[in-house]
Protein backbone atom coordinates (compact mmCIF):
# COMPACT_ATOMS: atom_id res chain seq x y z
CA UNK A 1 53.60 111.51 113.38
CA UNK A 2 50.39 109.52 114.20
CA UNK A 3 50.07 111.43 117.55
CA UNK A 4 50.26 114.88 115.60
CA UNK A 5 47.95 114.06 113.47
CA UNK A 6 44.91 112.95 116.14
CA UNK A 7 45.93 115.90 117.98
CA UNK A 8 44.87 118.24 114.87
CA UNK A 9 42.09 116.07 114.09
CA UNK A 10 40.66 116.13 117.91
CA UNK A 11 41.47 119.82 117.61
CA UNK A 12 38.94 120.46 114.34
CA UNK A 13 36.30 118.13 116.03
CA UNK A 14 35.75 119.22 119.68
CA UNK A 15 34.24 121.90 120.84
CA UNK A 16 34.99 123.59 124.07
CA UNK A 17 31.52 123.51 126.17
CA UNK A 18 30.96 127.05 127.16
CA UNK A 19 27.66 126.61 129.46
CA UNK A 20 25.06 124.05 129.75
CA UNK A 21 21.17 125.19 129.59
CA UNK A 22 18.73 122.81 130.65
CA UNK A 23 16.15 121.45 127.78
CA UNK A 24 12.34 122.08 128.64
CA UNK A 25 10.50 118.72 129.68
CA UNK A 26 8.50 117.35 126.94
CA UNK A 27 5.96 114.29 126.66
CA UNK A 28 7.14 110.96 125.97
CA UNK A 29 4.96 108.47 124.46
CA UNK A 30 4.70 105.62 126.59
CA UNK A 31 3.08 102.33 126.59
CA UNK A 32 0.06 103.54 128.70
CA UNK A 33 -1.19 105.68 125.68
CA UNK A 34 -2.25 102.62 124.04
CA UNK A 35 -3.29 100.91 126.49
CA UNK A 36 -5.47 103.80 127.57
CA UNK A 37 -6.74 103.94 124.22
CA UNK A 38 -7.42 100.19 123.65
CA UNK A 39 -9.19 100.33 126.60
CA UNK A 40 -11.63 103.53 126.53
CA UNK A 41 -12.03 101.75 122.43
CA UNK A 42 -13.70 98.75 124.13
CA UNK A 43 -16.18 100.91 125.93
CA UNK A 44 -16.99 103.05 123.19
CA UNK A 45 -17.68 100.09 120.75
CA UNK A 46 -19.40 98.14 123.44
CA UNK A 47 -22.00 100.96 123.82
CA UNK A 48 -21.67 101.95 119.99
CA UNK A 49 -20.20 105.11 120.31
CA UNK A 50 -17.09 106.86 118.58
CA UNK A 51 -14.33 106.97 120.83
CA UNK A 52 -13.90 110.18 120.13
CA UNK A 53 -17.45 111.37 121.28
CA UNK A 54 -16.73 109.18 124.91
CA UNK A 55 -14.01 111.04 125.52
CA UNK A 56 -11.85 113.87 123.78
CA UNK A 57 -8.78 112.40 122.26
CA UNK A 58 -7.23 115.59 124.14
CA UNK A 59 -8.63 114.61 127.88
CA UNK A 60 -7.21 110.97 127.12
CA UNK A 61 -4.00 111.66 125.75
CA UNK A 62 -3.27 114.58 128.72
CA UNK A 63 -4.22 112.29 131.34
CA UNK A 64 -2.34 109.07 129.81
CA UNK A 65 0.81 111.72 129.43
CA UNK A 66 0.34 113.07 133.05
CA UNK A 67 -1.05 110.73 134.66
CA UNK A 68 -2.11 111.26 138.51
CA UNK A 69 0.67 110.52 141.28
CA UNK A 70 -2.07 107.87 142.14
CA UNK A 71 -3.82 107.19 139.07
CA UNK A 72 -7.35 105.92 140.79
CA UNK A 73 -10.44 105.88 139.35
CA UNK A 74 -11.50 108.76 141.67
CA UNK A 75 -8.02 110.74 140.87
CA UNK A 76 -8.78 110.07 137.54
CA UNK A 77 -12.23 111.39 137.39
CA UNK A 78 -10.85 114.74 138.80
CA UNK A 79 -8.75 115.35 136.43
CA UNK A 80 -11.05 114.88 133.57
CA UNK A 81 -13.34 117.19 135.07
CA UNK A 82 -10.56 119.57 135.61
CA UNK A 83 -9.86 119.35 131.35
CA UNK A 84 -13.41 119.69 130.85
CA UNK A 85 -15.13 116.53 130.21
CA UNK A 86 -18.44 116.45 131.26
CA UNK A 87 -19.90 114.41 133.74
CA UNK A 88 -21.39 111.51 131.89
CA UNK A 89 -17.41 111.25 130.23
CA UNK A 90 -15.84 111.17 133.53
CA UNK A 91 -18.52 108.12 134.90
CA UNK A 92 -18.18 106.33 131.95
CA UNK A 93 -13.87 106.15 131.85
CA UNK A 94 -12.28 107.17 134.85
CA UNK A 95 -12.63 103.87 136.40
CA UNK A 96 -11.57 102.26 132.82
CA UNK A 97 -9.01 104.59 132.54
CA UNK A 98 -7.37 103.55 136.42
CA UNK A 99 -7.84 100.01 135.14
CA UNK A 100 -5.93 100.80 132.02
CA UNK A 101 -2.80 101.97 134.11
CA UNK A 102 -2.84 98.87 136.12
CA UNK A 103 -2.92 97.34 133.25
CA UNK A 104 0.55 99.22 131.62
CA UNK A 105 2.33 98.52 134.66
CA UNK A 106 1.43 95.23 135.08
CA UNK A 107 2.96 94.46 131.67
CA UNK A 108 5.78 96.92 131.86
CA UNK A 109 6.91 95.11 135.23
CA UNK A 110 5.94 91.38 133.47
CA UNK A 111 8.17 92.85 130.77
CA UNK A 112 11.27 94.05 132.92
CA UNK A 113 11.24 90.65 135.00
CA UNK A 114 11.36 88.65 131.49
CA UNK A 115 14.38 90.26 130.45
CA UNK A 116 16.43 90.27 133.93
């Protein structure tokens, strides 16, 4: 019968779950990133410098990943220093930086009230 059959096929298919073992956390790209980016870009063009020598792709893309609980300028600034970016980096981005996460969740809110 139809029944007999679904029960074999169910029976091939599933798997009994044994044990469950939690996956390790692992970055998500999120909009931030860009906008992070698009904004330290500005800066560096504005003052005709690679992007890459205003800040280490690394420094950006750790903080836009994990960003401060409070992602100030002066939050910000610490933990640049704490990845190693020298002084001159830190004054000339943390502040964009802060702005650029205002920025994200300004249009990540703008975008979640649009579609409600």
């Amino acid at each position: 019968s139809g029944d007999d059959r679904l029960s074999e096929l169910a029976g091939s298919r599933w798997l009994k779950v044994n044990s469950i073992t939690e996956a390790p956390v692992t970055p998500v790209y999120d909009i931030s990133v860009d906008e992070v980016h698009n904004f330290v870009a500005e800066v560096a063009e504005r003052i005709e410098m690679p992007v890459e020598n205003l800040l280490t792709p690394d420094h950006l893309r750790r903080v836009a990943w994990h960003p401060p609980t409070e992602p100030t300028a002066d939050a910000i600034a610490t933990a640049l220093s704490e990845l190693g970016a020298r002084p001159w980096q830190v004054e000339a981005t943390a502040q964009i930086i802060a702005d650029a996460f205002v920025e994200a969740s300004q249009s990540v809110e703008d975008a979640a009230s649009g579609a409600s």
